[in-house]
Structures are given as structure tokens and as C-alpha cells.
C-alpha atoms as a PDB file:
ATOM      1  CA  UNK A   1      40.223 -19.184 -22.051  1.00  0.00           C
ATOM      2  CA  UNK A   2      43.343 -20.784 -20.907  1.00  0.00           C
ATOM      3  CA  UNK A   3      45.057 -21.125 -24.510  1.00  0.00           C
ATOM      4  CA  UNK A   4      48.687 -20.111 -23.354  1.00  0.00           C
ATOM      5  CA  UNK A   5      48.405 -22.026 -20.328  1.00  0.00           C
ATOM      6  CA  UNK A   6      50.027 -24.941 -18.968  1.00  0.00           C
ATOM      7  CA  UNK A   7      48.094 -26.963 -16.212  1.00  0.00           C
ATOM      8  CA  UNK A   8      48.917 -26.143 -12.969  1.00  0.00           C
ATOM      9  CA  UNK A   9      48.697 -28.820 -10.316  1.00  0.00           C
ATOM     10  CA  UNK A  10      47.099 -26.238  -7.857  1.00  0.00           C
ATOM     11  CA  UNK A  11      43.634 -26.359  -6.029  1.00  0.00           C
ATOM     12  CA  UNK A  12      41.627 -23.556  -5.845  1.00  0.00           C
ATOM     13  CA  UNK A  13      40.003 -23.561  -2.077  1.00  0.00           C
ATOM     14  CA  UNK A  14      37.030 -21.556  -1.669  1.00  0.00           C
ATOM     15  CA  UNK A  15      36.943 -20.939  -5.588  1.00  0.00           C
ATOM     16  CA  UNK A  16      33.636 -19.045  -4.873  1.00  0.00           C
ATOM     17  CA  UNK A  17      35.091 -16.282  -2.825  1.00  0.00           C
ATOM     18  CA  UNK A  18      37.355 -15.482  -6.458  1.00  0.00           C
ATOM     19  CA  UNK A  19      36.135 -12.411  -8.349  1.00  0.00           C
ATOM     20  CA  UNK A  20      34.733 -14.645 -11.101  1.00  0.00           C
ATOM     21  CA  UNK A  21      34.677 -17.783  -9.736  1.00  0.00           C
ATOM     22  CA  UNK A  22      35.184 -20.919 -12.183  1.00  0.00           C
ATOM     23  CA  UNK A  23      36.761 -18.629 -14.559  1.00  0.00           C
ATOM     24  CA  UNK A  24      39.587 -16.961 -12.321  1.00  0.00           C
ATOM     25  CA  UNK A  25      41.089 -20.115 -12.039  1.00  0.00           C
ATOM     26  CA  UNK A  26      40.179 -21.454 -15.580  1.00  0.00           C
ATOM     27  CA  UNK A  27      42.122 -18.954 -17.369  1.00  0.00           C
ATOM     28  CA  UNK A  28      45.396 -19.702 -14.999  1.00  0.00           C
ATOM     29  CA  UNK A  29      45.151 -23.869 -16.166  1.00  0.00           C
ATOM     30  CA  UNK A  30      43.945 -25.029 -12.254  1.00  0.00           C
ATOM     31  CA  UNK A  31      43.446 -28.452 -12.278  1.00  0.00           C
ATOM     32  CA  UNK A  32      41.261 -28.354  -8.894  1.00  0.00           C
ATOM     33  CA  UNK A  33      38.464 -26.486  -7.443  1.00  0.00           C
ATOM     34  CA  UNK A  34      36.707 -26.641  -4.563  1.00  0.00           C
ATOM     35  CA  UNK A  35      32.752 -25.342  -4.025  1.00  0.00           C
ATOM     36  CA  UNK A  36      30.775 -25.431  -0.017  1.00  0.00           C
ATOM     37  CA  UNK A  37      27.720 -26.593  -0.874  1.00  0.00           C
ATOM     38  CA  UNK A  38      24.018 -25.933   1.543  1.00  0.00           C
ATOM     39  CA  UNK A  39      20.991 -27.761   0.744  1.00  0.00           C
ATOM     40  CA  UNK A  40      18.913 -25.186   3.068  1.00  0.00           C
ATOM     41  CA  UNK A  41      15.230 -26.563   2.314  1.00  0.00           C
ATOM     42  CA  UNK A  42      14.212 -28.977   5.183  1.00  0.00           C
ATOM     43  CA  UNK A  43      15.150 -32.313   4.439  1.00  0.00           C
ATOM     44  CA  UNK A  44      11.564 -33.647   4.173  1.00  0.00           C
ATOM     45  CA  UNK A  45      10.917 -31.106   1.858  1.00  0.00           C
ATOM     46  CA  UNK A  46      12.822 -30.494  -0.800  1.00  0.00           C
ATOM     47  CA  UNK A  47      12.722 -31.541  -4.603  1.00  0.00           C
ATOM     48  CA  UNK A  48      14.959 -31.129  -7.886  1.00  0.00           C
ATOM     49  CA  UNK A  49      14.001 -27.350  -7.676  1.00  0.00           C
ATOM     50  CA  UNK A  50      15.430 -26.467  -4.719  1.00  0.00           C
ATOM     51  CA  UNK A  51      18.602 -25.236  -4.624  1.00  0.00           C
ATOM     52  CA  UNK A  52      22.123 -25.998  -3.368  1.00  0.00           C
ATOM     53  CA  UNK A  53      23.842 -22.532  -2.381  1.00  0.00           C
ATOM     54  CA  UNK A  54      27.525 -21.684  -2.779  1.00  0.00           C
ATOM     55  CA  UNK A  55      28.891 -19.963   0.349  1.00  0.00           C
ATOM     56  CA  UNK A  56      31.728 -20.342   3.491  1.00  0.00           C
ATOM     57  CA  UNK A  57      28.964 -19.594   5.878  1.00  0.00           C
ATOM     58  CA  UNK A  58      25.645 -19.835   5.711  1.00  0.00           C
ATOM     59  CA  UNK A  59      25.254 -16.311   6.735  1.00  0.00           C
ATOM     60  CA  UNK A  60      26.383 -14.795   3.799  1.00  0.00           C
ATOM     61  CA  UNK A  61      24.321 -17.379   1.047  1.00  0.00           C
ATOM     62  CA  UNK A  62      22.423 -15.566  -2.092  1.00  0.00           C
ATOM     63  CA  UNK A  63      19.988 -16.912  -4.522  1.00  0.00           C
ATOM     64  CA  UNK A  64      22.548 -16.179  -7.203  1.00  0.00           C
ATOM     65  CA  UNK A  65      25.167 -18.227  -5.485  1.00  0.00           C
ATOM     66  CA  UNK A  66      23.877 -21.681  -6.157  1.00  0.00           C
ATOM     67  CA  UNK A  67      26.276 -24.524  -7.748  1.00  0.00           C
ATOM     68  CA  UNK A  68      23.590 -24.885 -10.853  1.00  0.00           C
ATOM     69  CA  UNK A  69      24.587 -20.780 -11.620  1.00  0.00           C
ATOM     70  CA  UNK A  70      28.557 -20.345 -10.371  1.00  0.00           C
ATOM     71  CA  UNK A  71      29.795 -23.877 -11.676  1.00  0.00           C
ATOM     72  CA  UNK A  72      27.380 -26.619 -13.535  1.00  0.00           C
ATOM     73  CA  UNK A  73      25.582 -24.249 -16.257  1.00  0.00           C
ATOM     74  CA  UNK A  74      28.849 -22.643 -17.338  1.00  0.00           C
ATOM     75  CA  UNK A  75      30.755 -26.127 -17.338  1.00  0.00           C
ATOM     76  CA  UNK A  76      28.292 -27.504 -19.558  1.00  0.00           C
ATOM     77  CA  UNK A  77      28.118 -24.788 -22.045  1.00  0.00           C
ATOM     78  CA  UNK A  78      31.599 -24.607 -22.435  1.00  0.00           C
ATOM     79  CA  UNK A  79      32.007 -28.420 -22.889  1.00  0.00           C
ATOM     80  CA  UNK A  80      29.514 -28.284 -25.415  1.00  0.00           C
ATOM     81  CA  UNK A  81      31.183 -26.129 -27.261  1.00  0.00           C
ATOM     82  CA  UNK A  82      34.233 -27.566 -27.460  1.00  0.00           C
ATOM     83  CA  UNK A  83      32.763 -31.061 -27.863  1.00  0.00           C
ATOM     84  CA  UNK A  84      30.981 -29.826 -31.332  1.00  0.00           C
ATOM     85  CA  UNK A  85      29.475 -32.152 -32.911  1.00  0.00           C
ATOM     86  CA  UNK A  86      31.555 -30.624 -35.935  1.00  0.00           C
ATOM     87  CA  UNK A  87      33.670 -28.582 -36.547  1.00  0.00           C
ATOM     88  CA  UNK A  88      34.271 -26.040 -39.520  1.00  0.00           C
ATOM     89  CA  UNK A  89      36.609 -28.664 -41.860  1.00  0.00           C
ATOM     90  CA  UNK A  90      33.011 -30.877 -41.425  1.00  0.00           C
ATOM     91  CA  UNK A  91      34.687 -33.654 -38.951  1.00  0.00           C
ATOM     92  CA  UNK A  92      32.781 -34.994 -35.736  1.00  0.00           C
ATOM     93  CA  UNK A  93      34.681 -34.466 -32.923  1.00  0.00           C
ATOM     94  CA  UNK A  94      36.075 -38.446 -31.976  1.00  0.00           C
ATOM     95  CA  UNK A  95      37.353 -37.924 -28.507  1.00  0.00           C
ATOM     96  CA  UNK A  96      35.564 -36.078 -25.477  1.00  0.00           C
ATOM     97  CA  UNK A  97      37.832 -33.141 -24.451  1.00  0.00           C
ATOM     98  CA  UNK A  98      37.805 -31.273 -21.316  1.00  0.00           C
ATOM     99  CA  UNK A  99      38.257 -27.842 -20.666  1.00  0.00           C
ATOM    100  CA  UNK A 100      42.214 -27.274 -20.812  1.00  0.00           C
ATOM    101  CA  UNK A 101      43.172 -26.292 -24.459  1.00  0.00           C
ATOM    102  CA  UNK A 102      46.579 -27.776 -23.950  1.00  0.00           C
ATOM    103  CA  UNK A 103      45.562 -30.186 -21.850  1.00  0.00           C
ATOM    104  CA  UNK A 104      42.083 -31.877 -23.299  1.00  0.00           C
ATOM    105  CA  UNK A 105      42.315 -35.071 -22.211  1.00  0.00           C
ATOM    106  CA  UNK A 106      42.819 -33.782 -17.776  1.00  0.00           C
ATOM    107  CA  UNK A 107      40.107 -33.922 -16.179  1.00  0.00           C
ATOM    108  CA  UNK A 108      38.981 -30.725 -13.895  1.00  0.00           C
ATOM    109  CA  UNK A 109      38.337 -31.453 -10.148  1.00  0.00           C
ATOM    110  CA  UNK A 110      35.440 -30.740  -8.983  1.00  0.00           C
ATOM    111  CA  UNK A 111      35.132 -30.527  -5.004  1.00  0.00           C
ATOM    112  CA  UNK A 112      31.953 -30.399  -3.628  1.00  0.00           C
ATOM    113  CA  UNK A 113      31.920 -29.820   0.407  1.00  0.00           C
ATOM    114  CA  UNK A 114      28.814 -30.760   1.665  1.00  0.00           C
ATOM    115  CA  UNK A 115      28.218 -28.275   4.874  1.00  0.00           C
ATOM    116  CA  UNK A 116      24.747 -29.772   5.382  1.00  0.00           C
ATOM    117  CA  UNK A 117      22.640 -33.550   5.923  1.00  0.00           C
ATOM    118  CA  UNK A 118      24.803 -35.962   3.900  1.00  0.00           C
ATOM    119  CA  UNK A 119      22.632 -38.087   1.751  1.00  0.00           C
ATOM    120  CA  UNK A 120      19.817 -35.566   1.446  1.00  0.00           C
ATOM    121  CA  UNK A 121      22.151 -32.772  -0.268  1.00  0.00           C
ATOM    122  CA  UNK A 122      23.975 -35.752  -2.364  1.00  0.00           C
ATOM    123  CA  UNK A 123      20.213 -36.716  -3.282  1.00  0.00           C
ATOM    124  CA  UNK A 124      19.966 -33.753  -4.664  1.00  0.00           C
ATOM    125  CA  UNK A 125      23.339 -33.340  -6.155  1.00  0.00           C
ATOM    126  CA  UNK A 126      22.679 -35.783  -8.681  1.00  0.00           C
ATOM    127  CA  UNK A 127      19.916 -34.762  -9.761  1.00  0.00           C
ATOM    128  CA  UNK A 128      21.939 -31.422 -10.442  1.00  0.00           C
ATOM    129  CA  UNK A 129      24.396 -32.966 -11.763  1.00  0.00           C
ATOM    130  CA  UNK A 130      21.812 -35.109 -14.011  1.00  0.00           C
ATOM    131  CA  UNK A 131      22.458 -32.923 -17.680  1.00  0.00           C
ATOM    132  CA  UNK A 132      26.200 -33.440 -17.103  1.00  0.00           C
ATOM    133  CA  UNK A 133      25.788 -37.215 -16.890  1.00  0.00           C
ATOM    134  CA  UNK A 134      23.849 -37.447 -19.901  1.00  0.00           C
ATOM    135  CA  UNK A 135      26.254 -36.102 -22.130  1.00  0.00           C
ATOM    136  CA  UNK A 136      29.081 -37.885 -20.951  1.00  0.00           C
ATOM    137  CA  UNK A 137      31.013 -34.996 -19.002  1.00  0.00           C
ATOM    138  CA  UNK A 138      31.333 -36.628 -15.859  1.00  0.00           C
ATOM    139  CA  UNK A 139      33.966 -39.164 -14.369  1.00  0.00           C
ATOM    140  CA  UNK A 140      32.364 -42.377 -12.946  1.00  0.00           C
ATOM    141  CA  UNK A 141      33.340 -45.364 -11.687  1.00  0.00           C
ATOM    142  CA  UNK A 142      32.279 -48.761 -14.003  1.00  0.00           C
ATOM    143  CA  UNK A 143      30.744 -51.566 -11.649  1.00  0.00           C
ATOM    144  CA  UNK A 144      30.925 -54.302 -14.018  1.00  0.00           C
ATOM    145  CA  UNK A 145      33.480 -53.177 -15.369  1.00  0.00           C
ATOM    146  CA  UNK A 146      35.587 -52.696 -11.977  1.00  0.00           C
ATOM    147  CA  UNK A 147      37.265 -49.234 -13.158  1.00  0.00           C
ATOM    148  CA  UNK A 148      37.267 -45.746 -12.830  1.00  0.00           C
ATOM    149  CA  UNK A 149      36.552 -44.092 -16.298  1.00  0.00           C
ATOM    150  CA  UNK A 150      37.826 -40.583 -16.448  1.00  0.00           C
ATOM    151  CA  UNK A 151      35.839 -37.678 -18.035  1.00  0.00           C
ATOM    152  CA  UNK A 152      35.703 -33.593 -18.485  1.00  0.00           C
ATOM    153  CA  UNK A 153      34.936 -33.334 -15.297  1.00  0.00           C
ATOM    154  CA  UNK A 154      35.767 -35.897 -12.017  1.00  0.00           C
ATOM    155  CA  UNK A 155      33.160 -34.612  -8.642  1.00  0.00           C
ATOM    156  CA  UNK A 156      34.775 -35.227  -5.790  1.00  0.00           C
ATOM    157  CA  UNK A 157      33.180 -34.995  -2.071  1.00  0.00           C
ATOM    158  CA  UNK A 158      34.470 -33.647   0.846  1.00  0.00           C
ATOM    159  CA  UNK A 159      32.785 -32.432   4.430  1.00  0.00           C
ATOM    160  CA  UNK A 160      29.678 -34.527   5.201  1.00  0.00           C
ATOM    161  CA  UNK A 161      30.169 -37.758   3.185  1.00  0.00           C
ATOM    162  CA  UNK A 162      27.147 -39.358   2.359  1.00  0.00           C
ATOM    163  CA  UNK A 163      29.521 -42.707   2.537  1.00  0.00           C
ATOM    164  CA  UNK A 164      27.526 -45.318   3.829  1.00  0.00           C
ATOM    165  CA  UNK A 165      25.065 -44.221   1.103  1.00  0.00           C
ATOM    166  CA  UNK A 166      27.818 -44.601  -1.164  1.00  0.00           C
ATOM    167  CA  UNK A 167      28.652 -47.933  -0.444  1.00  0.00           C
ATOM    168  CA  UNK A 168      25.627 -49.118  -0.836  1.00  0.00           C
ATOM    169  CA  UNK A 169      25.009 -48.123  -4.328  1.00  0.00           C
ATOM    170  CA  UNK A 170      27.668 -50.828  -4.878  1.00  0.00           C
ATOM    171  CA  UNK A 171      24.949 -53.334  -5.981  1.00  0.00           C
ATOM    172  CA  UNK A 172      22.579 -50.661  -7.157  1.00  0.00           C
ATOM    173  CA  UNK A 173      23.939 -47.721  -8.666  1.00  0.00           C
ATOM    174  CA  UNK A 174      21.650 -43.991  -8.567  1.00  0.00           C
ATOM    175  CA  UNK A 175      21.103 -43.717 -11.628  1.00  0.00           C
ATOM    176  CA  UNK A 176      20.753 -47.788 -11.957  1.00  0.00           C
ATOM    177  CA  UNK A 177      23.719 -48.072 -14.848  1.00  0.00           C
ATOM    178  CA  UNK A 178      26.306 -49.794 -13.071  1.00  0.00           C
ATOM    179  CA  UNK A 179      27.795 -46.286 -12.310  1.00  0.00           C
ATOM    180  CA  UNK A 180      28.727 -44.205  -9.466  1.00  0.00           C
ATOM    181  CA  UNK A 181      29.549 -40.908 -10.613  1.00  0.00           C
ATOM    182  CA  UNK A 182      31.159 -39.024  -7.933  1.00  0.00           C
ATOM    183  CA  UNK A 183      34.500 -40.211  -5.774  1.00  0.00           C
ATOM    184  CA  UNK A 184      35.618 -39.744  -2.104  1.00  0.00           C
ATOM    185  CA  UNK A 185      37.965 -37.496  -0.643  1.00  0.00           C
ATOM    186  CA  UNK A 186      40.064 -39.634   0.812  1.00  0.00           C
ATOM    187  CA  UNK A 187      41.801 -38.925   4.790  1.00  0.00           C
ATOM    188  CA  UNK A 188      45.047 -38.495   3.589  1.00  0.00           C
ATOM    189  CA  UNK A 189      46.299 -38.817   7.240  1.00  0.00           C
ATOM    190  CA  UNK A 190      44.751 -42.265   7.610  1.00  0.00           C
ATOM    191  CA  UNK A 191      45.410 -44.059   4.669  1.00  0.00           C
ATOM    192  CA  UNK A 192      46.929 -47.687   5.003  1.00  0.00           C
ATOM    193  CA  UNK A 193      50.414 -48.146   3.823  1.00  0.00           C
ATOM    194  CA  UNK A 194      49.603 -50.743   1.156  1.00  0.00           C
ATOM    195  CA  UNK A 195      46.415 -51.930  -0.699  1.00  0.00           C
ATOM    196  CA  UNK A 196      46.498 -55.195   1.473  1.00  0.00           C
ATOM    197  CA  UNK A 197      46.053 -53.089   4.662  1.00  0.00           C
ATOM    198  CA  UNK A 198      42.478 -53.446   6.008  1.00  0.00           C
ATOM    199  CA  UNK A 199      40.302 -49.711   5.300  1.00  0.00           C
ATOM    200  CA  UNK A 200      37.158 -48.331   5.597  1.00  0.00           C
ATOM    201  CA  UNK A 201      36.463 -48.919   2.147  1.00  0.00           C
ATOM    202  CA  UNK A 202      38.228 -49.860  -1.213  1.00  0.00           C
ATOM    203  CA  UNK A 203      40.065 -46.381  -2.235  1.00  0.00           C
ATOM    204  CA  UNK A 204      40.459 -48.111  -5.577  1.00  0.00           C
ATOM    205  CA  UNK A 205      36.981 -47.786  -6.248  1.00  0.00           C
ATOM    206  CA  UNK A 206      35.698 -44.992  -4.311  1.00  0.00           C
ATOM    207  CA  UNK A 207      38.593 -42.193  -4.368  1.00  0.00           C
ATOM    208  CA  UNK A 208      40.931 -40.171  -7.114  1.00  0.00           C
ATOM    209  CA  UNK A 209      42.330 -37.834  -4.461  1.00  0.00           C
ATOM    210  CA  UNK A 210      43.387 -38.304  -0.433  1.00  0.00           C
ATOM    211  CA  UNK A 211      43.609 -34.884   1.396  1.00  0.00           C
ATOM    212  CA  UNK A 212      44.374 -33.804   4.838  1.00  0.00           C
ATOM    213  CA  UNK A 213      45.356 -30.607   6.948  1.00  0.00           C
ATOM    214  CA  UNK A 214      49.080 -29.956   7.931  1.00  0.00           C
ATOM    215  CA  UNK A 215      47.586 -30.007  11.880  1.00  0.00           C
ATOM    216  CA  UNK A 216      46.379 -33.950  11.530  1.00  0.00           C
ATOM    217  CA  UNK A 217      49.533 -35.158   9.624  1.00  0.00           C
ATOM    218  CA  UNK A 218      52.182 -33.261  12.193  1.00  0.00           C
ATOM    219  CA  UNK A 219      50.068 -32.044  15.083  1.00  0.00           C
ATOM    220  CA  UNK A 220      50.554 -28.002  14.167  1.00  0.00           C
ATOM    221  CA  UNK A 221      49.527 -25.552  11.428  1.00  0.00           C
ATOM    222  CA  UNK A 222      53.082 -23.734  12.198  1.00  0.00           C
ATOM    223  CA  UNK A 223      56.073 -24.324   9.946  1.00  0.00           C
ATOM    224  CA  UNK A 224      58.140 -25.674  12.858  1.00  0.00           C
ATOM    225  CA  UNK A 225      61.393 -24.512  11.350  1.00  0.00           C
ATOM    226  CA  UNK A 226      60.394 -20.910  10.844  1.00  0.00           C
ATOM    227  CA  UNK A 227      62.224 -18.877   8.153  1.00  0.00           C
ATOM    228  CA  UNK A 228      63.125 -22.528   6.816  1.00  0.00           C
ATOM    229  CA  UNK A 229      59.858 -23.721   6.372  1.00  0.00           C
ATOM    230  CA  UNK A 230      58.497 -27.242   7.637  1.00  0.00           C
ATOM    231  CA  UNK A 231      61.028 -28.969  10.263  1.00  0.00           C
ATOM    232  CA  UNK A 232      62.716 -32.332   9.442  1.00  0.00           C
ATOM    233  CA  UNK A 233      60.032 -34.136  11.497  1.00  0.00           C
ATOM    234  CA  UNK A 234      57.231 -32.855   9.480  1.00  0.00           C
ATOM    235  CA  UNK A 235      58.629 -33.610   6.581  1.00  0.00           C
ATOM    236  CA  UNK A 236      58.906 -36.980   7.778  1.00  0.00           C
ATOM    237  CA  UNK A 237      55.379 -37.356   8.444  1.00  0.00           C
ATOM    238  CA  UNK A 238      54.602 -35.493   5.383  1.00  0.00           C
ATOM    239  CA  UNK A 239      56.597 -38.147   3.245  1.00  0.00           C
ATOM    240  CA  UNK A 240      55.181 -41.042   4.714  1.00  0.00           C
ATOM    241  CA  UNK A 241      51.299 -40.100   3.831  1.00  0.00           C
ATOM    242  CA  UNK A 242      52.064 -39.131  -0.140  1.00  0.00           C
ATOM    243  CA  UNK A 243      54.386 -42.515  -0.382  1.00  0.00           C
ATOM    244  CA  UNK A 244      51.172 -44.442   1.038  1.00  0.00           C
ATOM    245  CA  UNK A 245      48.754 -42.216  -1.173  1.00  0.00           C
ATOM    246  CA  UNK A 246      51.091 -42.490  -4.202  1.00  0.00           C
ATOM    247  CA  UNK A 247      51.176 -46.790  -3.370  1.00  0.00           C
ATOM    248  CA  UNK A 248      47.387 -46.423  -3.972  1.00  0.00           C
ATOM    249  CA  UNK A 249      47.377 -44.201  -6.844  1.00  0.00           C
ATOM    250  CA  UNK A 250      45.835 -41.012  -5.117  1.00  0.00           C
ATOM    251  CA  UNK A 251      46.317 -37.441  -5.946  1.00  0.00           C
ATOM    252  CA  UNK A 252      47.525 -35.692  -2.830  1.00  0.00           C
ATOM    253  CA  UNK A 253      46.530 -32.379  -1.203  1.00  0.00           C
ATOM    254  CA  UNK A 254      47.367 -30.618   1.885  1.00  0.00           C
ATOM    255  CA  UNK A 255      45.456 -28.014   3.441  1.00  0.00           C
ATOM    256  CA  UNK A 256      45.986 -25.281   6.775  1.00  0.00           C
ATOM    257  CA  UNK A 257      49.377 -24.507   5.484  1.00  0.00           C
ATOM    258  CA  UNK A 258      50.928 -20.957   6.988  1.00  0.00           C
ATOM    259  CA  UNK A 259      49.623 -18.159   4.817  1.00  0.00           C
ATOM    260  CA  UNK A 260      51.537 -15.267   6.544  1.00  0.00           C
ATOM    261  CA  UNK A 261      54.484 -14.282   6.412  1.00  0.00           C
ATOM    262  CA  UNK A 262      54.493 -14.743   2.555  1.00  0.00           C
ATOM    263  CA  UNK A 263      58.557 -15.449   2.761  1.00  0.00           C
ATOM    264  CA  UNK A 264      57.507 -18.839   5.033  1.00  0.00           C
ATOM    265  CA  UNK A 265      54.563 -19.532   2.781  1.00  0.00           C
ATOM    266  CA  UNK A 266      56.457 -19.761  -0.054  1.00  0.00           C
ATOM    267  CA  UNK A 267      58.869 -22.415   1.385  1.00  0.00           C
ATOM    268  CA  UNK A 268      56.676 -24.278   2.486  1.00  0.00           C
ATOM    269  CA  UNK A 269      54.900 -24.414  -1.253  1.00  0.00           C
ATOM    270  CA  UNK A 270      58.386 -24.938  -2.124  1.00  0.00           C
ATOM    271  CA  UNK A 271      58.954 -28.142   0.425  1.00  0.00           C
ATOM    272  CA  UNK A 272      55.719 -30.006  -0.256  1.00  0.00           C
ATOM    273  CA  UNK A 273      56.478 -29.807  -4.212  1.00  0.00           C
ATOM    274  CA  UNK A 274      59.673 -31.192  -3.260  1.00  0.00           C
ATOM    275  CA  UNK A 275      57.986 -33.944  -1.953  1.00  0.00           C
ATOM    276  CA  UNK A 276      55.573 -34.319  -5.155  1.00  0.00           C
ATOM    277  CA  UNK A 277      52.237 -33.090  -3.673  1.00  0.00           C
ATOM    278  CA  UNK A 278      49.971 -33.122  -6.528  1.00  0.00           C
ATOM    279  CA  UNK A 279      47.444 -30.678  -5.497  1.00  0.00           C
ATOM    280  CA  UNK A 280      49.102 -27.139  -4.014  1.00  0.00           C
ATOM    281  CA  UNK A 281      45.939 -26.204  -1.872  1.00  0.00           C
ATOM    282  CA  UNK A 282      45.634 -22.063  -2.061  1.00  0.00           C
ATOM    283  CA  UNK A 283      43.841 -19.284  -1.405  1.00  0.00           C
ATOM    284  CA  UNK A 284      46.131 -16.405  -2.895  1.00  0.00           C
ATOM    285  CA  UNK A 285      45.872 -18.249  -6.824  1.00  0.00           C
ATOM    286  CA  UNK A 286      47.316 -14.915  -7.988  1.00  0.00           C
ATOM    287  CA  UNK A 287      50.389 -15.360  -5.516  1.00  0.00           C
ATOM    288  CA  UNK A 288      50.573 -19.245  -6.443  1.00  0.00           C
ATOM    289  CA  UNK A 289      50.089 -18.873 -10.490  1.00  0.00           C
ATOM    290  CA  UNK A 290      53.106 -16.679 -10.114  1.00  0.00           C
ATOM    291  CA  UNK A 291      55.085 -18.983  -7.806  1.00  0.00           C
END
């Protein structure tokens, strides 16, 4: 799928809306991709069969859409696959690999955006995400171990945090192995400047990536300087939040960048890899795999 491909530190937002989603961006080496997730079934009444839809508005939802058909089915079968149990030489795979050929030891991002009740659609993520688990695919973080143990895949929440929830599984873990197995989007524009700073919660433990939108870091979605791209002061501002993501050890990602004119998008891409964003949010991934 992605043989000839290097991996490319860009996030796919709104992956569904591609023409094949998962696999537009698979075959280009994206690192990131982002899902909106609905848990429509009233919250009193829902079980593992219901469903958690794939959609920007809830308007335009279809039974195909779910996360189970667009994302988690066709991650696991082609994990499998490439984690044989052996090949055709007659050796077990040792190592579990991931699904970048030159890459097989990156993990893919996985963004989940809950749209809907917080801890009743993560309730019901993990019992999606259940199959996954139990054959080692997913990231998790290692309570007794006090680490984060990278797999295949690393599911990480945005929108309606469930974080209180979260927390709280601290001392007693979902699935009751001394594992949490999903991570927190982190506010990129309110992120302490150290690890001694005081913070909602320990970023350590609970986050891979810290994200934010161009408006809450500089106070505007324009590119102040025009044909030049981002001004000196938003660069400023721009600097400071990767530095204290980077002192933390968080991938960074900025999102409500100018699209239009291309000539302005493009500088700014051009500016914020300057400035060693990890994460090039997009919606044109033809435009960016080319850039």
C-alpha cells in the first residue's frame, strides 16, 4: 500500500470526507488521521451493538459510515496480515509492525472526536476497540509500569473528553489490566512551560500529541502578514507553544490555518515546518503530499 513511501508528518482532518477514507491517506505514508465520531442511541440505551457513526454533521450520518466499517475492521485485517504468524521462509514474525512498510515500527494516529455524551460514546469505544486490544495493536499506557508503550496503532481523543472518566481509571483501569489504552489531545495553547508547572493533569501519562487552532494561539485565523504568511508576532506565539510542547515530549498540531489563496497557504505550511510542527493539519492531502 504505501511501499515507495516515506512517512509524512501530516494529519489527515476529516479523513472520512476522502474518497476512500483510511486508504487515501495510507497509500501517501500519513502518520495522522482524524475520525468525528456519534454515538446516536440514547444514552440509557445503548449496548456493544450499537453503533458509532462517522460524519461532520449529524445530518449527513449513514449506516455504512460507522468507525467499526471505515477504520477498525480494515486496520485489523491489514495488521494481521502483516503480523503473520509466519511467513513463507517458515519464521514467526518477532516484532509487532505497524502499517508503514518503511516505517514498521511508527505508530498511526488515530483521532477520534467525540461529537456526542463523553463517557457514554468512550463506553462504547472500547468495547469497539476491544479485538484491537486483544491482539496487541493498540498503544496504551502501563500503570505499574508508569509508561506509555507504543503500538500499531496510538487512539487519541479529541472534542468531548470523557477526562474525568479518564482519570479515574488511574487506580482501576477499563479493561482492569493496569492499562489505559487511549491518550488525550492535549490544549496545545495551554500547556505549562515546564513539567514542574501545575496542570490539569499529568501530560506524561495521559497525552502523545497537544493541538490547538491558529485563532487560540494568536487571536486570528488570518495570516497577518499576507502574501508573507504568518506575521512576526504569531510566530512568536507560535514558537513559544511547540518549545513548551516539545519540553514535554508532545507531538504538535495546528489547526484553522488559511486554506485560500493557495500561494498564502503554502507559506504558511512552509513557516510552521520551519518551526518543527510535527503534525501539518490538512484538508487538501493531495495539495500537501505534493508540497
Amino acid at each position: 500500500l504505501n511501499k515507495d513511501k516515506l512517512l509524512l508528518p501530516i494529519h489527515s482532518h476529516n479523513d472520512y470526507l476522502r474518497e476512500i477514507p483510511l486508504f487515501d491517506s495510507l497509500s501517501k505514508g500519513i502518520k495522522s488521521i482524524e475520525a468525528d465520531v456519534w454515538l446516536l442511541d440514547d444514552v440509557n440505551n445503548y449496548n456493544e451493538f450499537s453503533e458509532l457513526y462517522i460524519g461532520h454533521d449529524n445530518v449527513f450520518l449513514t449506516k455504512k459510515q460507522t468507525l467499526t466499517e471505515l477504520y477498525l475492521k480494515p486496520l485489523e485485517k491489514l495488521l494481521d496480515e502483516i503480523n503473520c504468524q509466519d511467513n513463507e521462509l517458515g519464521e514467526t514474525c518477532k516484532d509487532m509492525n505497524g502499517v508503514f512498510y518503511n516505517s514498521p515500527e511508527e505508530s498511526l494516529y488515530l483521532f477520534i472526536d467525540i461529537k456526542t455524551d463523553a463517557d457514554h460514546t468512550y463506553t462504547l469505544l472500547m468495547k469497539k476497540l476491544k479485538d484491537l486490544i486483544f491482539s496487541d495493536y493498540v498503544s496504551y499506557y502501563d500503570f505499574k509500569e508508569d509508561k506509555i508503550v507504543l503500538g500499531p496503532i496510538s487512539i487519541i481523543l479529541t472534542g468531548n473528553i470523557p477526562i474525568d472518566l479518564l482519570i479515574s481509571e488511574e487506580n482501576k483501569s477499563f479493561y482492569q489490566d493496569g492499562r489505559r489504552y487511549v491518550f488525550i489531545d492535549a490544549p496545545l495553547e495551554l500547556l505549562p512551560k515546564s513539567k514542574s508547572e501545575d496542570s490539569p493533569y499529568d501530560y506524561s501519562k495521559f497525552s502523545l500529541t497537544a493541538s490547538a487552532s491558529l485563532y487560540s494561539i494568536t487571536g486570528t485565523e488570518e495570516a497577518l502578514d499576507v502574501f508573507n504568511g504568518l506575521s512576526s508576532d504569531q510566530l512568536d506565539s507560535i514558537n513559544c507553544k511547540i518549545e513548551a510542547a516539545h519540553s514535554l515530549d508532545l507531538k504538535t498540531r495546528i489547526w484553522g490555518t488559511p486554506e485560500f489563496p493557495k500561494q498564502i497557504r503554502k507559506r504558511v505550511w512552509q513557516q510552521l515546518i520551519e518551526r518543527k510542527i510535527d503534525l501539518l493539519n490538512v484538508d487538501d492531502l493531495e495539495s500537501a503530499y505534493q508540497f
